[in-house]
Protein backbone atom coordinates (compact mmCIF):
# COMPACT_ATOMS: atom_id res chain seq x y z
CA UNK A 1 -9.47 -15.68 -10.90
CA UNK A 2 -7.70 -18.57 -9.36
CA UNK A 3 -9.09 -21.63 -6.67
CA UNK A 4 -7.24 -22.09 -3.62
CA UNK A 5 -7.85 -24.65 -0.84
CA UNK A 6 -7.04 -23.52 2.94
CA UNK A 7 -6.28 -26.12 5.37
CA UNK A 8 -7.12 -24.55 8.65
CA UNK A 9 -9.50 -22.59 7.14
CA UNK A 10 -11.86 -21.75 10.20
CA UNK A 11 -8.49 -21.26 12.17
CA UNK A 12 -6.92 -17.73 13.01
CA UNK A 13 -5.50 -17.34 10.09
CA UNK A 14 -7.47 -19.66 7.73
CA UNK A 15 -10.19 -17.42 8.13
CA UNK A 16 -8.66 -14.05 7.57
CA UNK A 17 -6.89 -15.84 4.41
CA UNK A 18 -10.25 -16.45 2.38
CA UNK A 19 -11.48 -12.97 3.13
CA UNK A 20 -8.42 -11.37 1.80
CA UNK A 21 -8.14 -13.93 -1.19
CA UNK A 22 -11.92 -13.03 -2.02
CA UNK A 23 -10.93 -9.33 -1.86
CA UNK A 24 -7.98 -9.76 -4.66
CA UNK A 25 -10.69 -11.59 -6.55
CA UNK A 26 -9.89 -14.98 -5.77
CA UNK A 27 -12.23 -17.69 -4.52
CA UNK A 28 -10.84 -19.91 -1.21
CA UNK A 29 -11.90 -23.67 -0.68
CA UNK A 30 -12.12 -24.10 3.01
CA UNK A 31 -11.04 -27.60 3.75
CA UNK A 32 -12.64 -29.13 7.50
CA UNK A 33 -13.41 -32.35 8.71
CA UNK A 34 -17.04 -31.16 9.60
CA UNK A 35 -17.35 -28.00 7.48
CA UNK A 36 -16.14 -25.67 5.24
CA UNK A 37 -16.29 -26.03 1.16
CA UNK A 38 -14.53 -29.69 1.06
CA UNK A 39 -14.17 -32.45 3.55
CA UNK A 40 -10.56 -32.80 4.91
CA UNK A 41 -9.49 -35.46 7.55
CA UNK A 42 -5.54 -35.52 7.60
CA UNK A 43 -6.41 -39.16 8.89
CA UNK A 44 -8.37 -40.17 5.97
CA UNK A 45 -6.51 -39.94 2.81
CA UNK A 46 -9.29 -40.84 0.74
CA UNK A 47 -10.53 -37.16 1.39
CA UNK A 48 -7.40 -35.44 -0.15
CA UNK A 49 -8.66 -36.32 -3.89
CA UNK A 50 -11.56 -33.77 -3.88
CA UNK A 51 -9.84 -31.30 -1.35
CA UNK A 52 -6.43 -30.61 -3.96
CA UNK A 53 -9.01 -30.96 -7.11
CA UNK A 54 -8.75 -28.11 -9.73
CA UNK A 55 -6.70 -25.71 -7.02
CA UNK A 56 -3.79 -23.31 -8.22
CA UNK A 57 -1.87 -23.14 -4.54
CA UNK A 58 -2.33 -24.56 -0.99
CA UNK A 59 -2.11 -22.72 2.23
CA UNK A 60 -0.96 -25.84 4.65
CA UNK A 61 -1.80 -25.55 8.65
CA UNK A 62 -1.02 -29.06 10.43
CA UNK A 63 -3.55 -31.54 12.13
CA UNK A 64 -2.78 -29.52 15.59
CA UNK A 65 -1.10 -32.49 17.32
CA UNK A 66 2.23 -32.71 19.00
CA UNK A 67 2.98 -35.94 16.95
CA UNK A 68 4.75 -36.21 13.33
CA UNK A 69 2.01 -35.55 11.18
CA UNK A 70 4.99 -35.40 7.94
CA UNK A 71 3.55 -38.66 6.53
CA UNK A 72 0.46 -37.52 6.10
CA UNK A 73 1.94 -34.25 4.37
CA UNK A 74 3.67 -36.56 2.09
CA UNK A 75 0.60 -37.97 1.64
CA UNK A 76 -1.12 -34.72 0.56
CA UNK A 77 1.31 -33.52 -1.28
CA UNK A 78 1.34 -36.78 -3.62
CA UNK A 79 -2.16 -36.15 -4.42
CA UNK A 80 -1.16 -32.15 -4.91
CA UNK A 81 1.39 -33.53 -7.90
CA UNK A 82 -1.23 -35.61 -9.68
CA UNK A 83 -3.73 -32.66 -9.44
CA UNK A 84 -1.50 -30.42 -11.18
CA UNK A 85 -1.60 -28.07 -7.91
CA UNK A 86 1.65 -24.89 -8.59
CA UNK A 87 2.15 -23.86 -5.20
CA UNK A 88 2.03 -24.46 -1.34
CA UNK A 89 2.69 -22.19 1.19
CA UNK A 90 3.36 -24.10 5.04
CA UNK A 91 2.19 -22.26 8.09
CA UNK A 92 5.38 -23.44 10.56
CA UNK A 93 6.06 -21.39 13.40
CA UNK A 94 9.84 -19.72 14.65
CA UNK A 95 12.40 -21.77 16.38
CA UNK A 96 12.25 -24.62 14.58
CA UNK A 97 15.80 -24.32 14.19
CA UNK A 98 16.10 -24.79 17.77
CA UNK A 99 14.09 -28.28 17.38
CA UNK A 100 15.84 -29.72 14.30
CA UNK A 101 14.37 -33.23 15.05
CA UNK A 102 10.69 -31.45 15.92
CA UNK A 103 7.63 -32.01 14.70
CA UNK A 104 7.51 -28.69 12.57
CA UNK A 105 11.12 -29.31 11.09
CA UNK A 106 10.27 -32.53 9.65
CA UNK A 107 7.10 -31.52 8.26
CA UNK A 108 9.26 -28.18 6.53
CA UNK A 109 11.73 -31.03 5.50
CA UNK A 110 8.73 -32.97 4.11
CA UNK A 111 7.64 -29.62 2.44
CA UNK A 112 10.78 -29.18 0.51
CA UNK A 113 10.54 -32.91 -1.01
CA UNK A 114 7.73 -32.93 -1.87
CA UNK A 115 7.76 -32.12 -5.79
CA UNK A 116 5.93 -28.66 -6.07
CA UNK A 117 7.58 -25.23 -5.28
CA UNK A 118 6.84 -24.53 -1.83
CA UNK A 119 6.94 -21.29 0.93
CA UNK A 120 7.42 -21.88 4.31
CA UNK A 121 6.37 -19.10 6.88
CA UNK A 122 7.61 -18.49 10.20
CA UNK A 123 5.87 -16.40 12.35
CA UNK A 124 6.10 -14.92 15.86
CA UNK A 125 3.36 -15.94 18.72
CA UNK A 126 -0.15 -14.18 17.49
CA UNK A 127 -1.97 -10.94 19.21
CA UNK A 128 -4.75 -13.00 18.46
CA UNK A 129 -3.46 -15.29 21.36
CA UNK A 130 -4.83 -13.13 23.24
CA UNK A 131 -7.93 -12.61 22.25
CA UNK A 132 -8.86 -16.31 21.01
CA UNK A 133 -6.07 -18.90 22.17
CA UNK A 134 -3.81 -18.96 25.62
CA UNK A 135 -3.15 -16.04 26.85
CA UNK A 136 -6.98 -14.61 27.15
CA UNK A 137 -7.20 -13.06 30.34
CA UNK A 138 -9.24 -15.26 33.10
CA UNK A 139 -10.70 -13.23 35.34
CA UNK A 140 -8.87 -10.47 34.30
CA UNK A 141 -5.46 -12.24 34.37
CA UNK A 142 -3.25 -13.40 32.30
CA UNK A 143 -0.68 -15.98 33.70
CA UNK A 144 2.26 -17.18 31.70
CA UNK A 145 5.59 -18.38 33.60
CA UNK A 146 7.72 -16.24 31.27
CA UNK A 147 8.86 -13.34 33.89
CA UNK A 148 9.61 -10.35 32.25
CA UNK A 149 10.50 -11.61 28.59
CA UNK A 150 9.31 -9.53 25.75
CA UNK A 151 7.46 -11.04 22.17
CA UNK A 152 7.38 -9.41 19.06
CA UNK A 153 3.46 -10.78 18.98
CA UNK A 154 2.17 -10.63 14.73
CA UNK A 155 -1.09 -9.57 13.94
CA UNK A 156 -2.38 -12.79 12.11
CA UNK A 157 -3.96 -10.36 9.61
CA UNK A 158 -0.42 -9.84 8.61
CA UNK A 159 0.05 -13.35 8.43
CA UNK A 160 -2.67 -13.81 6.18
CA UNK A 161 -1.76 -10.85 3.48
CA UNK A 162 1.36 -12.77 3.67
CA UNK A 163 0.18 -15.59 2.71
CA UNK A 164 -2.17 -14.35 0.07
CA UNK A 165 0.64 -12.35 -1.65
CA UNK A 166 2.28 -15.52 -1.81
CA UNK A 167 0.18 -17.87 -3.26
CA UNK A 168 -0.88 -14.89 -5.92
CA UNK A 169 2.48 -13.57 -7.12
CA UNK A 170 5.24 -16.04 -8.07
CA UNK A 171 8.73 -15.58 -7.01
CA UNK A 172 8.89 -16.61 -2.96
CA UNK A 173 9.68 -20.06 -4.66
CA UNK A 174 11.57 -21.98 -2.02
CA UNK A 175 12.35 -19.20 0.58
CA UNK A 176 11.57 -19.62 4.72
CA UNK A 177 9.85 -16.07 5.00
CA UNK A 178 10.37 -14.69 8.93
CA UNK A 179 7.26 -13.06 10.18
CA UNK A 180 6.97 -10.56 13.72
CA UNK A 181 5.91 -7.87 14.57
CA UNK A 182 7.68 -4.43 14.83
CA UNK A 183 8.27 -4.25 18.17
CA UNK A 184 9.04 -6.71 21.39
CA UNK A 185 6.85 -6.28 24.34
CA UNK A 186 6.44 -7.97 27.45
CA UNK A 187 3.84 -8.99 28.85
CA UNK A 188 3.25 -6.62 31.21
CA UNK A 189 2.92 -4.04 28.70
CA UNK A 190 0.69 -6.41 26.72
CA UNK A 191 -1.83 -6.25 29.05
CA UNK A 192 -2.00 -2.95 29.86
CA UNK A 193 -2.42 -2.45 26.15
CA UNK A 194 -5.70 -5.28 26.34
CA UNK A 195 -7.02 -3.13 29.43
CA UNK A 196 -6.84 0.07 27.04
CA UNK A 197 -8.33 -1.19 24.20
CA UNK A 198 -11.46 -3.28 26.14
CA UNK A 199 -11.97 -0.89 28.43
CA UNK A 200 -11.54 -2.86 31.48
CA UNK A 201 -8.85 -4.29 34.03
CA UNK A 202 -6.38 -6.48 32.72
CA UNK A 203 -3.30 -7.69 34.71
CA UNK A 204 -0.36 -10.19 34.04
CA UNK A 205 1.08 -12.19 36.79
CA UNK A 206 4.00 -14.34 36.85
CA UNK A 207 3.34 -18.15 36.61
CA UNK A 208 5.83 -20.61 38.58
CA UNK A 209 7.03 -22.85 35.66
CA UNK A 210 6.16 -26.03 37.82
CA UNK A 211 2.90 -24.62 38.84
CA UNK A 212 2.00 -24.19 35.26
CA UNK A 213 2.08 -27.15 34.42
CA UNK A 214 0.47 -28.44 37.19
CA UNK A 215 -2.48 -26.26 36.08
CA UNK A 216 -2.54 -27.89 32.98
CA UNK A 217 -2.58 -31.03 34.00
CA UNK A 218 -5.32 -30.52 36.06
CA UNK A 219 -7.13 -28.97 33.48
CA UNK A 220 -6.88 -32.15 31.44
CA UNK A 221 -4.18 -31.30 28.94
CA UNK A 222 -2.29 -34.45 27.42
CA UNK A 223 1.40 -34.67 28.11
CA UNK A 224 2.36 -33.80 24.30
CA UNK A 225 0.29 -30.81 24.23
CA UNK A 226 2.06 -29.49 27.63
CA UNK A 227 5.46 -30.38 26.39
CA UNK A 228 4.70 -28.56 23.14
CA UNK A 229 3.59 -25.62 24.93
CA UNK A 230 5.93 -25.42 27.82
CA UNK A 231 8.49 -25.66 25.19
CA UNK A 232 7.12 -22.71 23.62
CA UNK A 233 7.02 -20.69 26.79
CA UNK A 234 10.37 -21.57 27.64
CA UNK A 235 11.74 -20.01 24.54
CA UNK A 236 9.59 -16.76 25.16
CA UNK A 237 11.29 -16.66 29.07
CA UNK A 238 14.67 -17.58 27.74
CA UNK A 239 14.57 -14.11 24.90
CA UNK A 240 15.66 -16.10 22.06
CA UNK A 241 12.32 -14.54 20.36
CA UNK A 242 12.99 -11.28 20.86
CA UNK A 243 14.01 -10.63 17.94
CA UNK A 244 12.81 -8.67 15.20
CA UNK A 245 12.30 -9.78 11.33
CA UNK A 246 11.16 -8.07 8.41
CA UNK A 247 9.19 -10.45 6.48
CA UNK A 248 5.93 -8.09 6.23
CA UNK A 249 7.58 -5.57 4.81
CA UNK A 250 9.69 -7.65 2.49
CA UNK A 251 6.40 -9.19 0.83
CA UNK A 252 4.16 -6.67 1.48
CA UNK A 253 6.27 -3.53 1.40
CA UNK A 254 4.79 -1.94 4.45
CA UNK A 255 5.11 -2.58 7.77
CA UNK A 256 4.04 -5.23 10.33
CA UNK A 257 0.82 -4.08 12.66
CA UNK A 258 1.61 -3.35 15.78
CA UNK A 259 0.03 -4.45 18.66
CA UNK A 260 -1.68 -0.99 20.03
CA UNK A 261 -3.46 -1.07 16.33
CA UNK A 262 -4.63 -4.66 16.57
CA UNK A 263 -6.32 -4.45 19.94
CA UNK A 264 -7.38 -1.49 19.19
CA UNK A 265 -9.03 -2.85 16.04
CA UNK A 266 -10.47 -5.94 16.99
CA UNK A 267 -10.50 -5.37 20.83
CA UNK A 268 -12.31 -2.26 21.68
CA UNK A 269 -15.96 -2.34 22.29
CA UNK A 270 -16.93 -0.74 18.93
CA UNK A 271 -14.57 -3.13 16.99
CA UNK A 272 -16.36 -5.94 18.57
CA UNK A 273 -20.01 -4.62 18.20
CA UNK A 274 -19.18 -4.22 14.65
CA UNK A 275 -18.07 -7.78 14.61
CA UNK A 276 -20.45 -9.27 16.41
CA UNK A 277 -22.92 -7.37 14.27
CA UNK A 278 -21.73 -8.57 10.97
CA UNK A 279 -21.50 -12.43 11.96
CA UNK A 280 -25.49 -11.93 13.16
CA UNK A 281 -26.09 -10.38 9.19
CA UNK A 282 -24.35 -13.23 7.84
């Protein structure tokens, strides 16, 4: 049985990580500023002592902020070294190579120098963006300025299996691992798929890009965090992410979830009874 500390660990994926680490027999340190197994402030280096202490791997989500956050990583991963730590795996996102001077790509560059023998991951926009994050349906809508673009949207419970397998099994030593789902879909489709699964009316509509933002702004959103995002949209509307990759089943050896099964699982009103059920037992 082998320790390993999860940055991010009440995040989408964080949390699916420790369950399936605890499955394989594995115990996960949740690292949180407020909660969690550890303390972990990314602005507070005197926390990353206790937080990398006695670990075999790390599963690495950033602070969550549109600014470069690779100092700090180098930061982390200096402490990592001393603690004897054997692997990190780096939660990044696709299209950094369209941002070579981003945020993300420095902290993958940062990654790679770092000293220990390091995964980066890549994945597609979540379904789970649509059930936690910013495409949940308001009122029944879901508005995105991205026309009729399609998304190969990942399950982040592949995302996590991923993961696990990686900080488990040697030999993903130094590879960028692509991660979508199986199909494209737009989002159209995607929310007749949401309307299915919950039982309920869901409908997309077609956001003016300059209205969009407008609504963010007005919503309070800081200027990084909209240029981050529209950014991200952009790339969705322009199809460059419409492609397909086949990093599930290259780790895994089955295939990625698709999106019918997901909503289906989490999203219909027995799936979240059961859910909902289980947190109140906890």
């Amino acid at each position: 049985m082998a320790l390993f500390l999860i940055l991010g660990g009440t995040g989408k994926v964080g949390r699916r990580l420790g369950t399936r680490l605890a499955s394989l027999g594995h115990t996960a340190r949740v690292a949180s500023r407020s909660s969690g197994d550890v303390r972990f402030d990314w602005h507070d280096a005197s926390t990353y002592a206790d937080a990398v202490r006695d670990v075999e791997g790390i599963f690495i989500v950033g602070p969550g902020s549109a600014t470069d956050w690779s100092a700090l990583l180098a930061r982390l991963l200096a402490a990592a070294v001393d603690a004897g730590v054997r692997r990190v795996v780096l939660l990044s996102a696709r299209g950094v190579e369209f941002l070579p001077d981003g945020v993300v790509a420095r902290a993958e560059q940062t990654l790679a120098a770092g000293g220990i023998p390091w995964t980066i991951l890549r994945p597609t926009h979540f379904a789970q963006n649509f059930s936690e994050a910013m495409f949940v349906p308001e009122h029944g809508r879901i508005h995105a300025p991205v026309g009729e673009a399609r998304h190969p949207f990942i399950d982040v419970r592949d995302i996590a299996d991923v993961a696990a397998s990686i900080l488990v099994e040697a030999g993903w030593e130094g590879e960028i691992v692509e991660l979508s789902g199986p199909r494209a879909l737009g989002f159209g489709e995607a929310a007749a798929v949401l309307a299915r699964a919950r039982g309920e009316q869901v409908e997309y509509v077609t956001d003016d890009r300059d209205a969009h933002v407008r609504r963010l702004r007005e919503s309070g959103a800081p200027d990084t965090y909209i240029t981050w995002r529209m950014a991200m949209l952009d790339g969705i509307a322009g199809g460059r992410d419409e492609y397909l990759s086949d990093g599930v089943d290259r780790v895994l050896g089955r295939g990625a979830t698709t999106f019918e099964r997901w909503a289906q699982e989490e999203l219909a009103p027995e799936a979240r009874a059961s859910t909902m059920a289980a947190a109140a037992g906890r």
